[in-house]
N, C-alpha and C. Protein backbone atom coordinates (compact mmCIF):
# COMPACT_ATOMS: atom_id res chain seq x y z
N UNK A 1 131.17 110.25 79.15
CA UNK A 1 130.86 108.88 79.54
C UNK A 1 131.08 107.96 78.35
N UNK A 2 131.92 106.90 78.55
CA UNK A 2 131.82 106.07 77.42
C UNK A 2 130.79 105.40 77.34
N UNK A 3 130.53 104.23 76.35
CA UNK A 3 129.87 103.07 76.00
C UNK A 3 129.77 102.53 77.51
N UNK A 4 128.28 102.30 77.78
CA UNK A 4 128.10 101.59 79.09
C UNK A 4 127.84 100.07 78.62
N UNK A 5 127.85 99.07 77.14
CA UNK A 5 126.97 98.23 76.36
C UNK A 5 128.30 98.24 75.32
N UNK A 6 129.38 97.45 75.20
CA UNK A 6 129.80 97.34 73.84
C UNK A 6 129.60 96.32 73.04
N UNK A 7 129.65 96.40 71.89
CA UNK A 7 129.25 95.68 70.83
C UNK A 7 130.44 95.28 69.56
N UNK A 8 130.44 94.04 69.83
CA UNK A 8 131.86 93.47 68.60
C UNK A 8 131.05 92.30 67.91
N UNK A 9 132.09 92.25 66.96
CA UNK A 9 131.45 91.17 65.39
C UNK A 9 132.88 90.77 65.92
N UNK A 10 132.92 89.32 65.85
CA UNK A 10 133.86 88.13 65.69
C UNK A 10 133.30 87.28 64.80
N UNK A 11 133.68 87.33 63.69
CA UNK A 11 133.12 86.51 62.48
C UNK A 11 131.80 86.56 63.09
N UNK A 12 131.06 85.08 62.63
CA UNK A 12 129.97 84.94 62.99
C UNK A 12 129.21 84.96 64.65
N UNK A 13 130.17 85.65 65.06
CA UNK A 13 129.87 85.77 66.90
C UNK A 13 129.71 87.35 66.77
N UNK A 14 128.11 87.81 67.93
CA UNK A 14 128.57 88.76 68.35
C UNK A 14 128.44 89.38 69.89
N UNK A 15 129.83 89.57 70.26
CA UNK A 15 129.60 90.15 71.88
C UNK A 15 129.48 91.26 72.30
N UNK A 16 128.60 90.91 73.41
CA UNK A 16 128.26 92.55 74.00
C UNK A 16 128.84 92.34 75.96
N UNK A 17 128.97 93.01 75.85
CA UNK A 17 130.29 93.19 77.03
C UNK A 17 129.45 94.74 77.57
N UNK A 18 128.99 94.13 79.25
CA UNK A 18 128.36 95.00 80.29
C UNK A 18 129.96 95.96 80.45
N UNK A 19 129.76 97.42 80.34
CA UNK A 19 131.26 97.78 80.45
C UNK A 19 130.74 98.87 81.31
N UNK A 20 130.76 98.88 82.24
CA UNK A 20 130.35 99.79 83.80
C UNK A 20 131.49 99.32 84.34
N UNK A 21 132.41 98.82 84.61
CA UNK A 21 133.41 98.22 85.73
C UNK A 21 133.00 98.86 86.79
N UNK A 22 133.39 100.48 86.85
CA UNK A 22 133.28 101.20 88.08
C UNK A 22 132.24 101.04 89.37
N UNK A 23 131.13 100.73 88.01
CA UNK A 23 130.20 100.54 89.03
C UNK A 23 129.20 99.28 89.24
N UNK A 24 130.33 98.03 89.50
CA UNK A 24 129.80 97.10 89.37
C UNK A 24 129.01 96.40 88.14
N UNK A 25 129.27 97.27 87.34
CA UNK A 25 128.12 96.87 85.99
C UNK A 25 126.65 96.83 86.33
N UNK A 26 126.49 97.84 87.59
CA UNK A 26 124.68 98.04 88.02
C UNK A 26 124.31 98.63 86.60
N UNK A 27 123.29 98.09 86.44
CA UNK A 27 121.69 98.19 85.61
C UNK A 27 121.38 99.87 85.77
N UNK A 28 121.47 100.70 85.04
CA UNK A 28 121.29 102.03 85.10
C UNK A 28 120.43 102.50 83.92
N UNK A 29 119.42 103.06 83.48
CA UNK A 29 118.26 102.87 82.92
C UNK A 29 119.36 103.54 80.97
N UNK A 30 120.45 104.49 81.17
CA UNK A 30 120.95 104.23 80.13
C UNK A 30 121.76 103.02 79.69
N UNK A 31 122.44 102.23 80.57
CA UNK A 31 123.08 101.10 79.91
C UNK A 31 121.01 99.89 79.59
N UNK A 32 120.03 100.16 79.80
CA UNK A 32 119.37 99.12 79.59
C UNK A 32 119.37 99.79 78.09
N UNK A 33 118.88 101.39 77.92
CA UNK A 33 118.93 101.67 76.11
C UNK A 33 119.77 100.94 75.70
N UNK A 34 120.97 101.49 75.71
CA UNK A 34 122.02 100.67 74.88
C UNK A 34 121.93 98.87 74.44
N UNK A 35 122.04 98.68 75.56
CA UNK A 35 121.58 97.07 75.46
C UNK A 35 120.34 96.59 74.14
N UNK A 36 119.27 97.65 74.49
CA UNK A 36 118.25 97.35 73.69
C UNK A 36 118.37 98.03 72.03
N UNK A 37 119.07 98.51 72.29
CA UNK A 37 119.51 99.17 70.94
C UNK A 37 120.34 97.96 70.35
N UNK A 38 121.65 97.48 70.94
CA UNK A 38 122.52 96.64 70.65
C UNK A 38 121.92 94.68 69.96
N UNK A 39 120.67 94.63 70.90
CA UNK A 39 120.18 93.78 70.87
C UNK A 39 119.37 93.67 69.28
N UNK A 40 118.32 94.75 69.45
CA UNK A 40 117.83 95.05 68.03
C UNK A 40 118.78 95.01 66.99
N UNK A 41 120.25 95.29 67.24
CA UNK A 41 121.01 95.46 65.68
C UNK A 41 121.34 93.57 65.59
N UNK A 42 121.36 93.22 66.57
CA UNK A 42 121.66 91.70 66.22
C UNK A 42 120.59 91.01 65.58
N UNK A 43 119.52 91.07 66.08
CA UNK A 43 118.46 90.85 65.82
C UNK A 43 117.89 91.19 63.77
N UNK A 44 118.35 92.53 63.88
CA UNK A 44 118.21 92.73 62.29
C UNK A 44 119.26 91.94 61.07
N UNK A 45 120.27 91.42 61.75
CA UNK A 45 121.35 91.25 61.64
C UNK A 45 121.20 89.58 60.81
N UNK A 46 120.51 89.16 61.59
CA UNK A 46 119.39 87.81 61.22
C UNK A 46 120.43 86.54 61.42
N UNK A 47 120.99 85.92 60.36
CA UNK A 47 121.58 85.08 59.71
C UNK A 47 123.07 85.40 59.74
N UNK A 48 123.33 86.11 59.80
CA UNK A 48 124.75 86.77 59.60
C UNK A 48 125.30 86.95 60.74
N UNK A 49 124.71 86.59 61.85
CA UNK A 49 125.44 86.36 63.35
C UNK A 49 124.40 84.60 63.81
N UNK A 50 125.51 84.09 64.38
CA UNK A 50 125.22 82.59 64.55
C UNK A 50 125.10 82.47 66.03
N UNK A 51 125.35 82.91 67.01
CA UNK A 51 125.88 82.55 68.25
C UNK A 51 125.97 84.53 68.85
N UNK A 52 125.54 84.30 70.16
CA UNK A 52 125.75 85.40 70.81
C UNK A 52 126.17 85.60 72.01
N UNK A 53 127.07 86.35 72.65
CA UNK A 53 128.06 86.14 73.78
C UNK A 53 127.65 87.22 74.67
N UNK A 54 127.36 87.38 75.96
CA UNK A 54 127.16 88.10 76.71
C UNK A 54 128.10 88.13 78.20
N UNK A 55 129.00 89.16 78.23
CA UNK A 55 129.75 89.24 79.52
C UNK A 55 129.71 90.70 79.98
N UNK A 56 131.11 90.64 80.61
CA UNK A 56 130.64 91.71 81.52
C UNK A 56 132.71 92.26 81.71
N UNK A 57 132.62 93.37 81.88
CA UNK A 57 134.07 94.06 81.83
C UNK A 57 134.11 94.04 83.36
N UNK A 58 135.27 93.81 84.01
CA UNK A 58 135.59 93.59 85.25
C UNK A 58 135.22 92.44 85.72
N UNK A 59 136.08 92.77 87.36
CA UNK A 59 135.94 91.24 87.86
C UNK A 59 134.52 91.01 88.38
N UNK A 60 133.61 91.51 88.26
CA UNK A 60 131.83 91.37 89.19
C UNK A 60 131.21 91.52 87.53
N UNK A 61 130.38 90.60 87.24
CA UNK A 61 129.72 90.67 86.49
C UNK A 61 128.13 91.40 86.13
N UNK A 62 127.49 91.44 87.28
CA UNK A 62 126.24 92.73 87.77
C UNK A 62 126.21 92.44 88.49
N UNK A 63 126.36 94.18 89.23
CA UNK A 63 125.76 93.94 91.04
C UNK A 63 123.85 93.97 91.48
N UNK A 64 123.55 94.05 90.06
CA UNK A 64 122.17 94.31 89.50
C UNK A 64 121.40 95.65 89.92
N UNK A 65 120.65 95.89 89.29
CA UNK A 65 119.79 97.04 89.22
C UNK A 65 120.50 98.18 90.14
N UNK A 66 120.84 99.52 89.34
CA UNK A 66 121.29 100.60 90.13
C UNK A 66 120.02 101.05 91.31
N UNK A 67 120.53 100.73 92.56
CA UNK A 67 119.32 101.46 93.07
C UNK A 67 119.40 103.04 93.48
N UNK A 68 120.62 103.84 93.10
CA UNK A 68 120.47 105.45 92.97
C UNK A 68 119.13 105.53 92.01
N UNK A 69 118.59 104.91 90.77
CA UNK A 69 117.72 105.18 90.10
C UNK A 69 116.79 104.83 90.92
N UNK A 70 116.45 104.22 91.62
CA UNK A 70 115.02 103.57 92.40
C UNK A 70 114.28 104.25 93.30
N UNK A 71 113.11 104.51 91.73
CA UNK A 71 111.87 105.20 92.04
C UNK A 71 112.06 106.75 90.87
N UNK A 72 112.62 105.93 90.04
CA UNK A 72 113.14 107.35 88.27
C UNK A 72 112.20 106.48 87.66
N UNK A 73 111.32 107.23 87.11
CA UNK A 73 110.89 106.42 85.67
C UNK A 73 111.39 105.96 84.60
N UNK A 74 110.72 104.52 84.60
CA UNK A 74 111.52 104.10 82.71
C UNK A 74 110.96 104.70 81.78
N UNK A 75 111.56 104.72 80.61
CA UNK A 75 110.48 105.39 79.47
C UNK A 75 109.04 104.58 79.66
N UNK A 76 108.83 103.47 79.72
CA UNK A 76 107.64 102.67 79.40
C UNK A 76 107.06 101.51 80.46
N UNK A 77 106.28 101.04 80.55
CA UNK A 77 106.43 100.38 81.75
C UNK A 77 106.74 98.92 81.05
N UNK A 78 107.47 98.49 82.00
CA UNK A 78 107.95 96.93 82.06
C UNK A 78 109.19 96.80 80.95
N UNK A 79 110.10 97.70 80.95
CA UNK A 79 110.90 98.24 80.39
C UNK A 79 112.05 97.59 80.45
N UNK A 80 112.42 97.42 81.17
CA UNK A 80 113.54 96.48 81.84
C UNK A 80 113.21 94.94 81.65
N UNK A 81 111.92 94.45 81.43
CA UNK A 81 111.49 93.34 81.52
C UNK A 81 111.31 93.07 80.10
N UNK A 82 110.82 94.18 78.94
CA UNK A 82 110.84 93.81 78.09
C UNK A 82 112.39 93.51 77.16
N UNK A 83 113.15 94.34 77.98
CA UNK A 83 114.46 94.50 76.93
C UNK A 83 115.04 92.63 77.34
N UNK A 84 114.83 92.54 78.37
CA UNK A 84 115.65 90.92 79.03
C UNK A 84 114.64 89.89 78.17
N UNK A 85 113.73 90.17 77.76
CA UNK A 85 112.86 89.34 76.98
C UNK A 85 113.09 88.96 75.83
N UNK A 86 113.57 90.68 74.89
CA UNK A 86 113.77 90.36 73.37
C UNK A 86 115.38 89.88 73.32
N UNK A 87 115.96 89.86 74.62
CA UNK A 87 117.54 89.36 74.52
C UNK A 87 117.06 87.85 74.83
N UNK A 88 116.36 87.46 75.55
CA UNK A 88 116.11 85.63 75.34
C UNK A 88 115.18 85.28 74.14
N UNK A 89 114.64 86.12 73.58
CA UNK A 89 114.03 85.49 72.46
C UNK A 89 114.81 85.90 70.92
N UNK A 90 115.76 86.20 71.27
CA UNK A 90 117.20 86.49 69.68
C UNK A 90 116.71 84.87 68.95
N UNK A 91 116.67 85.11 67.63
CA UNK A 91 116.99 83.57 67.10
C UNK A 91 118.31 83.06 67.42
N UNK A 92 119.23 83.55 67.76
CA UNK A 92 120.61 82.81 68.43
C UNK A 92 120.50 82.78 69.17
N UNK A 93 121.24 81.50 69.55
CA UNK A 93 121.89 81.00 70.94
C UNK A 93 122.50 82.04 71.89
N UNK A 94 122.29 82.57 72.75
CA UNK A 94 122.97 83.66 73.70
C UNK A 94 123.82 82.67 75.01
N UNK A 95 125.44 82.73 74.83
CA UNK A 95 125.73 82.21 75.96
C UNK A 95 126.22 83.83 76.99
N UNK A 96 125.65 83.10 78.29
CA UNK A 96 126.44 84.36 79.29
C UNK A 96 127.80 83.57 79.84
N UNK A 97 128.74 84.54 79.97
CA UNK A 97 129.80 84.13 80.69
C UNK A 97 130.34 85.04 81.92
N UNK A 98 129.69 84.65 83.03
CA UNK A 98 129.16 84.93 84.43
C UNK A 98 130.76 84.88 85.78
N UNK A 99 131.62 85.99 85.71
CA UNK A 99 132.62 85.80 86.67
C UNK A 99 131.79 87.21 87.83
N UNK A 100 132.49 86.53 88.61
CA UNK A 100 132.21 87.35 90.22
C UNK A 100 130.66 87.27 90.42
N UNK A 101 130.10 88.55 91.12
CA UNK A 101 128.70 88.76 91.58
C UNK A 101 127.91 89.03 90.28
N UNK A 102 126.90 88.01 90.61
CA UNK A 102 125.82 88.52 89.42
C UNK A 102 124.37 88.07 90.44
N UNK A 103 123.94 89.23 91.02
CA UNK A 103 122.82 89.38 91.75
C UNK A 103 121.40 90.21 91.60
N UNK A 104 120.54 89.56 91.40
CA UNK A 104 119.26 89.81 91.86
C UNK A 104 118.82 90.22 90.29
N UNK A 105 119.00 91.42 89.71
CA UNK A 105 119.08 92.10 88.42
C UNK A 105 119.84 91.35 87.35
N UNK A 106 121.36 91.19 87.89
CA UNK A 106 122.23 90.38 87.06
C UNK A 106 121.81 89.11 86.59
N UNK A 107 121.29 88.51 87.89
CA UNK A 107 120.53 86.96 87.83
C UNK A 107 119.09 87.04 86.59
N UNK A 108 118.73 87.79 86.76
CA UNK A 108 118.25 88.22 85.93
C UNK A 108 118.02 87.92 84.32
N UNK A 109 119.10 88.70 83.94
CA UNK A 109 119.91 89.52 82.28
C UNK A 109 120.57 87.93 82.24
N UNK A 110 120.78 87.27 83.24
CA UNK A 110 121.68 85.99 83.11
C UNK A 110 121.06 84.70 82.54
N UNK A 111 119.78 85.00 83.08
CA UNK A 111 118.87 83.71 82.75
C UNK A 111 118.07 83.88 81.81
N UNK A 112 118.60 84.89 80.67
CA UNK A 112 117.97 85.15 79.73
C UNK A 112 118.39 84.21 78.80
N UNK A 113 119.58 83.96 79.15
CA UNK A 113 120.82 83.08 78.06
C UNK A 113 120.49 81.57 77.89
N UNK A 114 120.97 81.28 76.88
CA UNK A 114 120.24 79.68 76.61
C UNK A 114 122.00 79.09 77.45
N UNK A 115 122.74 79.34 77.57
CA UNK A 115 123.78 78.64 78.22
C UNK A 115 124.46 79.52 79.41
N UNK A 116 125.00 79.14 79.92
CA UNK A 116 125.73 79.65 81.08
C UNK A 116 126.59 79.40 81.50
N UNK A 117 127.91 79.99 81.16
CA UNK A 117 129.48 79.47 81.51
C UNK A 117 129.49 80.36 82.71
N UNK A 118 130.06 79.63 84.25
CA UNK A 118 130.48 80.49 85.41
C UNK A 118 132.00 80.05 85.74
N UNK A 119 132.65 81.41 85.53
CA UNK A 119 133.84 81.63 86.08
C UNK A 119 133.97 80.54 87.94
N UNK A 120 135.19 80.01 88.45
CA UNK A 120 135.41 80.02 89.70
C UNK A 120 134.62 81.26 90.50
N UNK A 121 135.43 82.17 90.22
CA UNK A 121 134.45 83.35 91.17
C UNK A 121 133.11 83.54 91.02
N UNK A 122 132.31 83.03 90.25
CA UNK A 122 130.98 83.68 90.03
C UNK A 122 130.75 83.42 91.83
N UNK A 123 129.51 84.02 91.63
CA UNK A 123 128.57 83.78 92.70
C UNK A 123 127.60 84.46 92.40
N UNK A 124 125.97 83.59 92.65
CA UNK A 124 125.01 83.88 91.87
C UNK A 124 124.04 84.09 93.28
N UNK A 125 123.56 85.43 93.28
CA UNK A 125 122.10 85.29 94.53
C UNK A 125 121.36 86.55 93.66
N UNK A 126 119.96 86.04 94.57
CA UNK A 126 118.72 86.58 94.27
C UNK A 126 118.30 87.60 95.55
N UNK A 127 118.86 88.75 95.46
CA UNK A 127 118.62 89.38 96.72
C UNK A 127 117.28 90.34 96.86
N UNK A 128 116.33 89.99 95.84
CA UNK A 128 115.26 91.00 95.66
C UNK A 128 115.02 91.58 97.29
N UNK A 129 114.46 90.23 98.21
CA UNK A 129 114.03 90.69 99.55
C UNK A 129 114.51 91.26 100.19
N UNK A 130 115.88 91.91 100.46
CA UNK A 130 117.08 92.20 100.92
C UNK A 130 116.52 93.62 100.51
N UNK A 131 115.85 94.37 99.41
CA UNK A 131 115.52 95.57 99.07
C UNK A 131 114.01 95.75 99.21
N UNK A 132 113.28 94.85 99.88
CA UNK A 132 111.89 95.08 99.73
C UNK A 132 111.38 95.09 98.32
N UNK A 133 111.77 93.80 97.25
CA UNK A 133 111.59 94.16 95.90
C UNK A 133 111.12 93.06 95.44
N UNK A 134 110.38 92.92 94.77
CA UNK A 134 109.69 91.53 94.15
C UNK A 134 110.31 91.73 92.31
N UNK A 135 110.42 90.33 92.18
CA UNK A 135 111.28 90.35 90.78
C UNK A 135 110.19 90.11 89.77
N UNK A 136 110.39 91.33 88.41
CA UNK A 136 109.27 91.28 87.47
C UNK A 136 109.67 91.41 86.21
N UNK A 137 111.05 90.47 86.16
CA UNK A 137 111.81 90.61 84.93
C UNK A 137 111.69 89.13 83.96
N UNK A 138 111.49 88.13 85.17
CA UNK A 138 111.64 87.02 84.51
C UNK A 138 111.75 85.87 85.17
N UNK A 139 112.61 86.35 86.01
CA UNK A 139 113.68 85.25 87.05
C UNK A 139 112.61 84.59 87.89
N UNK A 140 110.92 84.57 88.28
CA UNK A 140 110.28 83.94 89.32
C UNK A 140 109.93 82.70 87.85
N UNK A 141 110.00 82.73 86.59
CA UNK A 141 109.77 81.72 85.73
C UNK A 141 111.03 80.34 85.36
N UNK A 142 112.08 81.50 85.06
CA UNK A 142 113.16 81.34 84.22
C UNK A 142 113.87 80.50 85.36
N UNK A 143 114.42 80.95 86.67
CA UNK A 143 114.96 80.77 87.85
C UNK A 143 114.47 79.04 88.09
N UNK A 144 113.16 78.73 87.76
CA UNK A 144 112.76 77.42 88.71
C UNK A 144 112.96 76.17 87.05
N UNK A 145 112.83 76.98 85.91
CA UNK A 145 112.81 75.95 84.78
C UNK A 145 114.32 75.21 85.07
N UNK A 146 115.20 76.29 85.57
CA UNK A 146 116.72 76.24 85.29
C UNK A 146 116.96 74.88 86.46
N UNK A 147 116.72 75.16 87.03
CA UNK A 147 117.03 74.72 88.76
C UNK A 147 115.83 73.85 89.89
N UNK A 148 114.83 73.41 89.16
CA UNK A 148 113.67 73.11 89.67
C UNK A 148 112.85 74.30 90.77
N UNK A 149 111.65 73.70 91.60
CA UNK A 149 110.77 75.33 91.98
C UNK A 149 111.47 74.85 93.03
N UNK A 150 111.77 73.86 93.98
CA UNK A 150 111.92 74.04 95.30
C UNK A 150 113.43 74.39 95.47
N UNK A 151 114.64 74.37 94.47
CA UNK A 151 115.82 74.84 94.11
C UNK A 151 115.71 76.68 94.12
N UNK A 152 115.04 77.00 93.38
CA UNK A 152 114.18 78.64 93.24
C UNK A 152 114.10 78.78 94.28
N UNK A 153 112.95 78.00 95.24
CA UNK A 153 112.36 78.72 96.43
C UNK A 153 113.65 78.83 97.30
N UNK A 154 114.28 77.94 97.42
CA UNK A 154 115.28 78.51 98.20
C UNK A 154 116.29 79.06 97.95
N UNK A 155 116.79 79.58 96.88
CA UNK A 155 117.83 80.48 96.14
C UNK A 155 116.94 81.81 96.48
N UNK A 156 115.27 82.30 96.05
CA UNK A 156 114.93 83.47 96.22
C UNK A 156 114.37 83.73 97.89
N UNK A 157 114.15 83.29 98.34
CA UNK A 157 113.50 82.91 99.71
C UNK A 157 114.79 83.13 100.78
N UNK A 158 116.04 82.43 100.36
CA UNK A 158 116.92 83.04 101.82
C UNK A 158 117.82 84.27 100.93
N UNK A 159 117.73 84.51 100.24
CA UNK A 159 118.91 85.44 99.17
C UNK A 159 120.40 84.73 99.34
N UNK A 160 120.83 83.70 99.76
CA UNK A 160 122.02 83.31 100.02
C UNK A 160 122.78 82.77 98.39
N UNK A 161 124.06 83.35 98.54
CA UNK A 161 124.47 82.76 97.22
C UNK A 161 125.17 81.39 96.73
N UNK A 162 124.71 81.31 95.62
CA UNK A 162 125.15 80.04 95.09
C UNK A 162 126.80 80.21 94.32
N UNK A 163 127.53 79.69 94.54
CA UNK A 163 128.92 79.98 93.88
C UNK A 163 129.04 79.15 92.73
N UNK A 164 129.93 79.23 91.74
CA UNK A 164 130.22 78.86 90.16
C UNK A 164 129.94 77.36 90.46
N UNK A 165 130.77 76.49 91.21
CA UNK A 165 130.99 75.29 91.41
C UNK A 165 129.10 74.57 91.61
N UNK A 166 128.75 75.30 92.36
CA UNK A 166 127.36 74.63 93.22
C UNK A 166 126.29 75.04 91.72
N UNK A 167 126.34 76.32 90.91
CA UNK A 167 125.43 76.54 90.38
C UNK A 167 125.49 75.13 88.87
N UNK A 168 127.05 74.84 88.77
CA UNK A 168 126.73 73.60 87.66
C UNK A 168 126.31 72.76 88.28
N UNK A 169 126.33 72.73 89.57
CA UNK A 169 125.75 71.68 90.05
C UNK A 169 124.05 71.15 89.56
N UNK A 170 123.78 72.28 90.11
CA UNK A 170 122.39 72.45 90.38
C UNK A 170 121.60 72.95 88.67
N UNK A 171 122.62 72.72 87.63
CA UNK A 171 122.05 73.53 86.42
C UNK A 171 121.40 74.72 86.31
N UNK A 172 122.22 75.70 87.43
CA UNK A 172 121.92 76.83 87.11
C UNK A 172 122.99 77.51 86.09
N UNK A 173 124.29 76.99 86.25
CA UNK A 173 125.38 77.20 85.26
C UNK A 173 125.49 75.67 84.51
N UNK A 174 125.33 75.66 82.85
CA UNK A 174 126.07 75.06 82.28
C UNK A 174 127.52 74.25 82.93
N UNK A 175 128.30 74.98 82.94
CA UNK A 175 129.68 74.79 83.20
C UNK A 175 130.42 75.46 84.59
N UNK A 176 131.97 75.12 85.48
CA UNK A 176 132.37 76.45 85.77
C UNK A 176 133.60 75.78 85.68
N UNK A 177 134.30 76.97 85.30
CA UNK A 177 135.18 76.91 84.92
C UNK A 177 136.43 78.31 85.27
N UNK A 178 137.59 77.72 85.66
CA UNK A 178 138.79 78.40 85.72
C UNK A 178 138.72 79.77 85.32
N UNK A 179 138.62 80.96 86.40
CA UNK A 179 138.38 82.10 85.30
C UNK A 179 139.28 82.39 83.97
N UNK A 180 140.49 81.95 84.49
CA UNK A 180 141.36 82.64 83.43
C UNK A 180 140.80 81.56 81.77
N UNK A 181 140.21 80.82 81.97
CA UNK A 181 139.97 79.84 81.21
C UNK A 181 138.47 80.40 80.40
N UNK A 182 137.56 81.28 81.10
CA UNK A 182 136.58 81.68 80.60
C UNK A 182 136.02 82.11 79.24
N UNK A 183 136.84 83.15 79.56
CA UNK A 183 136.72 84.26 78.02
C UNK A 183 136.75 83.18 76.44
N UNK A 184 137.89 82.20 76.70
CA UNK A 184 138.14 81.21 75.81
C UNK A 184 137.21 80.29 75.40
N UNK A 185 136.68 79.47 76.35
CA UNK A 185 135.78 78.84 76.37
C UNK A 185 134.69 79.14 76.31
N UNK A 186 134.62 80.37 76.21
CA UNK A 186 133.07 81.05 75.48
C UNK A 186 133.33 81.06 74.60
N UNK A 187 134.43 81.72 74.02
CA UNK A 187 134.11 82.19 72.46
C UNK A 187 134.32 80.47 71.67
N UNK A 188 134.80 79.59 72.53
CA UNK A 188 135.08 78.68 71.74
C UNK A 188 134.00 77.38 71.29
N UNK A 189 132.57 77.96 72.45
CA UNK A 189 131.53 77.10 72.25
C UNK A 189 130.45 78.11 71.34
N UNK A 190 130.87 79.58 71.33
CA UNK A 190 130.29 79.69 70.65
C UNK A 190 130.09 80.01 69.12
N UNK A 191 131.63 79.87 68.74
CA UNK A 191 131.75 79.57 66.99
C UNK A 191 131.28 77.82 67.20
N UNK A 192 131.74 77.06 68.11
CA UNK A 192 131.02 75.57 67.23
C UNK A 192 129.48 76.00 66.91
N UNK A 193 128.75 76.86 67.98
CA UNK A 193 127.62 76.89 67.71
C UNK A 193 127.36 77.76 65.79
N UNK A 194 127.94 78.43 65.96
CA UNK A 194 127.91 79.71 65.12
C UNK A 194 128.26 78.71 63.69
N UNK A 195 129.18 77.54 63.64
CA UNK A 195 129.33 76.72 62.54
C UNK A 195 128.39 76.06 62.83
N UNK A 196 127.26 75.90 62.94
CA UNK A 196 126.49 74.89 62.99
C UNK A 196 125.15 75.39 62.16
N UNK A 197 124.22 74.35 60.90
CA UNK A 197 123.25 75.09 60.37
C UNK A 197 122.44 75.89 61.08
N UNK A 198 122.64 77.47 60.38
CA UNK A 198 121.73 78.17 61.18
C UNK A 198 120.28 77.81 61.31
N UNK A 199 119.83 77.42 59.88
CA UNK A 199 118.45 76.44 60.21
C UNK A 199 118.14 75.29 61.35
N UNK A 200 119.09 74.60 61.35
CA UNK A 200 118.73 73.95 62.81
C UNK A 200 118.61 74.05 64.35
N UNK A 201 119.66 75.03 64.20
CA UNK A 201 120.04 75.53 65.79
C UNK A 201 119.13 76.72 65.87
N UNK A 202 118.51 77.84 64.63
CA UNK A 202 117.90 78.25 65.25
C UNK A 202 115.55 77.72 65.58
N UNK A 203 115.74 76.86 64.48
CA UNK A 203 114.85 76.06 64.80
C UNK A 203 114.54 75.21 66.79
N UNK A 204 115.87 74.77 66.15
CA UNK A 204 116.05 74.36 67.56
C UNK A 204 115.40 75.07 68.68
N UNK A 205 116.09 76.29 68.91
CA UNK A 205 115.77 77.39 69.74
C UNK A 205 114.15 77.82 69.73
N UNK A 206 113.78 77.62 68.41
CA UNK A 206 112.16 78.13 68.57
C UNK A 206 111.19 77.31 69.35
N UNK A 207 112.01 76.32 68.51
CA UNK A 207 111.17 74.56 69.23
C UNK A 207 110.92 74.66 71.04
């Protein structure tokens, strides 16, 4: 099995790239290690990474949470909730750059990010109810700051999805933008960020 979580240094950028293609890039309790492993090295990393990029290999960005695992134990409880936690609380800026499905789980890992570039194809839903599943990662907080509560209630309430175009609408995406245009325009907002005093921007972020 390769790397389910890869990890690159671009100067002061560093990306981590969901690399499951096969399988949708579902949430499988070893790609959350990795992640949390990957996360911690940025994290130690301090100063010496400015900006942080989060995507996904293939055209679906997470189909969220593997449910072959559902009902496996995590090592710890709230496991999954803690790793999406210490990835929104990095002193850098984390942008996601969100093409195809990113649902329920994905939505998730997504709204961890202080920015949000969506491909044309994205399409963003909250399908917890659809599995008999109540969300305990983040997304009943994170979901309504982004988008207001009655925007939430009805994004989690019918599970229907929101596509790239509607989610800038609604500031659930930053931006959307041309897929082929994506990859670029991440990395390219996130060296301005990455040139920018790390004292301020990450102040900023604490603030």
């Amino acid at each position: 099995m390769g790397e389910l979580v890869l990890f690159e240094r671009r100067g002061d950028v560093a990306v981590l790239t969901l690399n499951r293609a096969d399988k949708r890039n579902a949430l499988n309790l070893a790609l959350w290690g990795e992640l949390e492993t990957h996360v911690a090295a940025i994290e130690a990393l301090g100063e010496a990474i400015g900006a942080v990029v989060l995507r996904a290999a293939g055209p679906v960005f997470c189909a969220g949470n593997d449910l072959k695992e559902r009902g496996v134990a995590a090592p710890c409880a709230n496991y999954q909730a803690s790793i999406v936690t210490k990835l929104a609380q990095l002193p850098q800026p984390v942008i996601v750059a969100v093409q195809g499905g990113c649902f329920t789980g994905g939505l998730e890992l997504a709204l961890a990010g202080d920015i949000v570039l969506a491909g044309e194809s994205a399409s963003f839903a909250d399908t917890h109810g659809k599995f008999a599943l109540v969300p305990v990662w983040g997304m009943s907080q994170r979901l309504p700051r982004r988008v207001g509560q009655w925007k939430a209630r009805e994004i989690s309430f019918t599970g229907l999805p929101v596509s790239g175009a509607e989610a800038a609408r609604i500031g659930l995406a930053n931006h959307c933008l041309p897929d082929a245009e994506l990859e670029a325009r991440t990395l390219e907002m996130a060296e301005a960020i990455a040139a920018q005093s790390r004292h301020s921007v990450f102040a900023y972020k604490r603030l």
